[in-house]
Protein backbone atom coordinates (compact mmCIF):
# COMPACT_ATOMS: atom_id res chain seq x y z
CA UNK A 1 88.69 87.95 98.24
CA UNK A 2 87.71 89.34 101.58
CA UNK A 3 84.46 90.57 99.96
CA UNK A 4 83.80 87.16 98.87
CA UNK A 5 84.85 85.14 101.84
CA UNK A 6 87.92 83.40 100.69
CA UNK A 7 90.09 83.02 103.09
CA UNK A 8 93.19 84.29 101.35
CA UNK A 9 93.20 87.71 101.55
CA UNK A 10 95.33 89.81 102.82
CA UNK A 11 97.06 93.31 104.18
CA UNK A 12 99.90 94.58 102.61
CA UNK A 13 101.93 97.56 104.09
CA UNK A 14 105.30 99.03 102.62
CA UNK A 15 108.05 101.64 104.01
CA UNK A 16 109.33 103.52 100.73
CA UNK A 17 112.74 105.52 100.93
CA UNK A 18 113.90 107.76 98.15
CA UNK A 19 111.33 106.01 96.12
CA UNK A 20 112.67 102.16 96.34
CA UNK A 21 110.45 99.43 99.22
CA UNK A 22 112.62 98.66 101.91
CA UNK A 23 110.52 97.39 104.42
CA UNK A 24 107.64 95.39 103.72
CA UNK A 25 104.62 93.49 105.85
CA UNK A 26 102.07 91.11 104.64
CA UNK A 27 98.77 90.36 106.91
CA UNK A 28 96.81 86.88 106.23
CA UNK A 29 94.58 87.45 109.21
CA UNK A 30 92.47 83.71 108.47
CA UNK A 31 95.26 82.22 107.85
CA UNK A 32 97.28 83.79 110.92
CA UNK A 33 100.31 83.89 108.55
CA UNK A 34 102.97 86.98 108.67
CA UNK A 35 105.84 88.10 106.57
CA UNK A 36 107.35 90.81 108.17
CA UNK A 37 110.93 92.50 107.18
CA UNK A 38 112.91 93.58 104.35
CA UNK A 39 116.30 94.93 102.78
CA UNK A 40 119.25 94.22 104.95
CA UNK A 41 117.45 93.46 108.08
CA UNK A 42 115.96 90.07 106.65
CA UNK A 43 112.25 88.70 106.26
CA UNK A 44 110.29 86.52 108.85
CA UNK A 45 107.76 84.32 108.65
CA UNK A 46 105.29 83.99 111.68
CA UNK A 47 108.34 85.08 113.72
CA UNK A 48 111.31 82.78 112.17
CA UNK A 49 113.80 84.10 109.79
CA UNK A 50 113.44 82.91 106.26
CA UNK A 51 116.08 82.09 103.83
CA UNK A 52 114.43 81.81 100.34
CA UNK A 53 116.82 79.04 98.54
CA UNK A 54 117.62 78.57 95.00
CA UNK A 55 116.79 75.94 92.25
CA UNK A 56 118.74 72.51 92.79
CA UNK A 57 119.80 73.04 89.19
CA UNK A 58 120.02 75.32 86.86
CA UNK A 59 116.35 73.86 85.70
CA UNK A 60 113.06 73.81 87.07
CA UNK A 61 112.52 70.05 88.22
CA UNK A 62 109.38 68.34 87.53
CA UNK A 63 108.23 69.42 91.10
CA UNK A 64 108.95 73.70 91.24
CA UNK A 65 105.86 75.12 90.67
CA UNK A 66 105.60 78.50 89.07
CA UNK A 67 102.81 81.08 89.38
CA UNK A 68 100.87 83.76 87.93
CA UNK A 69 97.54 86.04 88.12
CA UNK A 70 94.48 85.56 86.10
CA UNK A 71 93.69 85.79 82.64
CA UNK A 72 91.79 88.99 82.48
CA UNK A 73 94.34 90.83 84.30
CA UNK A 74 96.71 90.16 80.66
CA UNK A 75 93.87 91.11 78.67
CA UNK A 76 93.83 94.76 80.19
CA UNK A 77 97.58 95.43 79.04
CA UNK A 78 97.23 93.30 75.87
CA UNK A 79 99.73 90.57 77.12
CA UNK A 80 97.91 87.66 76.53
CA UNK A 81 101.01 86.34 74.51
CA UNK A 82 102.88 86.66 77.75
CA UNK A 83 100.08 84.41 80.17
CA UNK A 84 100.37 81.92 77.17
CA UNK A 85 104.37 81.64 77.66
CA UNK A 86 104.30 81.76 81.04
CA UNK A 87 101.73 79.03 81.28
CA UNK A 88 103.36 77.25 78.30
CA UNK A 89 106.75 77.75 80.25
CA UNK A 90 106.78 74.94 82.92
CA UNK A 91 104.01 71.97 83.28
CA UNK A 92 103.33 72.76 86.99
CA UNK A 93 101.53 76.54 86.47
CA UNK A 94 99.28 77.86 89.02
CA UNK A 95 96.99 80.93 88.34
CA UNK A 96 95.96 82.83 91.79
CA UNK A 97 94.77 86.35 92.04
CA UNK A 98 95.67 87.62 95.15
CA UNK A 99 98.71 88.69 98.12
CA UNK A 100 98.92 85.25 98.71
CA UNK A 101 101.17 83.97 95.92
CA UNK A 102 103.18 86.28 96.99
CA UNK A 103 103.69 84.71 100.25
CA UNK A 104 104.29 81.55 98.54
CA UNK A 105 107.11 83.01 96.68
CA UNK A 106 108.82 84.91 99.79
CA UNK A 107 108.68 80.98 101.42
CA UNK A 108 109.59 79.39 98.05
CA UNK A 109 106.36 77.25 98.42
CA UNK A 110 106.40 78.63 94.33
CA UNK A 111 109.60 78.37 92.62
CA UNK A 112 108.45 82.45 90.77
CA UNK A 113 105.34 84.53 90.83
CA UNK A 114 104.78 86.41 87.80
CA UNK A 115 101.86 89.52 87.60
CA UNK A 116 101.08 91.66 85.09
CA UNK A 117 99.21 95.53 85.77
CA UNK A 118 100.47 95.93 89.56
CA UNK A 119 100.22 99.27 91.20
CA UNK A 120 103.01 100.42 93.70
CA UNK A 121 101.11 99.31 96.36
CA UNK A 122 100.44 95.91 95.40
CA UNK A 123 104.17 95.19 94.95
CA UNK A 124 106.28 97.39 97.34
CA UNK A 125 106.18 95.07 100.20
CA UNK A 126 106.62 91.86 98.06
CA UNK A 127 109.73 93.75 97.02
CA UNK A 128 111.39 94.48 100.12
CA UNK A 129 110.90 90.75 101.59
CA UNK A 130 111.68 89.11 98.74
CA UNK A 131 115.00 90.63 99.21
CA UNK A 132 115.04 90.47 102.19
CA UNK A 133 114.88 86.82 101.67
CA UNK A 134 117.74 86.60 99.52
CA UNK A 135 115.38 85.86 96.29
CA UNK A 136 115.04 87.73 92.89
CA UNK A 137 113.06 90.54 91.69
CA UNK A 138 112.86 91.44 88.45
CA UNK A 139 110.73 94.11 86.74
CA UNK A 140 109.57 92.73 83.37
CA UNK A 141 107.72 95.98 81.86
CA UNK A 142 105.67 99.05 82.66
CA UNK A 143 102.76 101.32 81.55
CA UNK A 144 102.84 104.75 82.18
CA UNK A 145 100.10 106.94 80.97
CA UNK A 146 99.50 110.68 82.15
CA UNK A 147 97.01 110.94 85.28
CA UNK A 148 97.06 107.07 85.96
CA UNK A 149 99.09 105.19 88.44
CA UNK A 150 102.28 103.37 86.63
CA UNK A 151 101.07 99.60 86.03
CA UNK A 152 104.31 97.05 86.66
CA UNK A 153 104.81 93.92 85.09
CA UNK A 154 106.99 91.67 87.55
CA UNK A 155 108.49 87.83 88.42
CA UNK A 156 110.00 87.04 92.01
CA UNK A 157 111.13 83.95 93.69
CA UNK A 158 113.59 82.05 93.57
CA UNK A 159 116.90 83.77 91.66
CA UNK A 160 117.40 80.98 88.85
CA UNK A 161 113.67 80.61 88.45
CA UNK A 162 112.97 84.45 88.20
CA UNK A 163 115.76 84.56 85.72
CA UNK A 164 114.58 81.58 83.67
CA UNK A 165 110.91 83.21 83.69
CA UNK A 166 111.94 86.40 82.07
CA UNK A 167 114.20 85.08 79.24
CA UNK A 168 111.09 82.54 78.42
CA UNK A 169 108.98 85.94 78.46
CA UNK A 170 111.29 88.01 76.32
C-alpha cells in the first residue's frame, strides 16, 4: 500500500519469547494511529487503554461486521472454499488487504478478521494485542513445507465472533 499511496499502510513490530508474541506494536504513520502493548500488560490505542468487548449476543447482529483478505491470497493455499464461507458467513463482509484490519479488530471496529497465508511476522504483533485486549485468537490451519516460512491461517476479534467464524469454517 505504501508503494501505491494508500494511506493505510502500516509498521508492524513484535517481541517473541520462547517462540509465542508477547508484545506487539502497530505503526499507521498517515493515519497517526498506534496500538501499542500486549500479554498481561494490556494494549493502547493512541495512548488510551483498550478493552476489546464481546458480541451483545451470542449472534452477530445485523450491524458486526466481519473481515477478511483478498481473493488471490485463498487461491495460493487452495482455500477458496473457505473465502466463499467466510463471505457467505455474515451479510456485512469486508475484504481489505493490509495491517489495518487488524487494527480494526484490536478496537472491535470489526466484530473478526480472518487471513489466510500469514507469515510470523505479519501476525505476531496482532497476536499479542489482541490479547492484550482481552479478544480471541484462534489459529485456523497451517502450511509447512521444507525451506519456506510456515504460512498461518487465522481469525481474531471479538471472542464469540472468532469462535462463531471458525465453526462456520470447519
Amino acid at each position: 500500500n505504501l508503494v501505491n499511496q494508500i494511506p493505510t499502510f502500516g509498521t508492524i513490530l513484535a517481541l517473541l519469547y520462547q517462540g509465542q508474541p508477547v508484545l506487539g506494536w502497530l505503526d499507521f504513520p498517515i493515519l497517526g494511529d498506534r496500538f501499542r502493548g500486549g500479554v498481561d500488560c494490556g494494549t493502547y490505542y493512541n495512548g488510551k487503554q483498550i478493552q476489546l468487548g464481546d458480541l451483545k449476543s451470542n449472534e452477530l447482529s445485523p450491524t458486526d461486521v466481519i473481515a477478511t483478505n483478498c481473493p488471490a491470497t485463498f487461491q495460493h493455499s487452495g482455500n477458496v472454499e473457505d473465502l466463499w464461507k467466510i463471505l457467505q458467513f455474515h451479510p456485512h463482509s469486508r475484504i481489505y488487504y493490509d495491517v489495518y484490519a487488524h487494527g480494526l479488530a484490536i478496537r472491535g471496529a470489526v466484530a473478526v478478521m480472518v487471513e489466510y497465508n500469514l507469515k510470523i511476522w505479519d501476525l505476531a504483533a496482532t497476536k499479542a494485542l489482541i490479547k492484550g485486549a482481552g479478544g480471541a485468537y484462534q489459529e485456523l490451519g497451517r502450511i509447512e513445507a521444507p525451506g519456506h516460512p510456515t504460512l498461518y491461517h487465522v481469525a481474531f476479534g471479538k471472542k464469540r465472533a472468532v469462535e462463531l467464524m471458525a465453526n462456520a469454517i470447519v
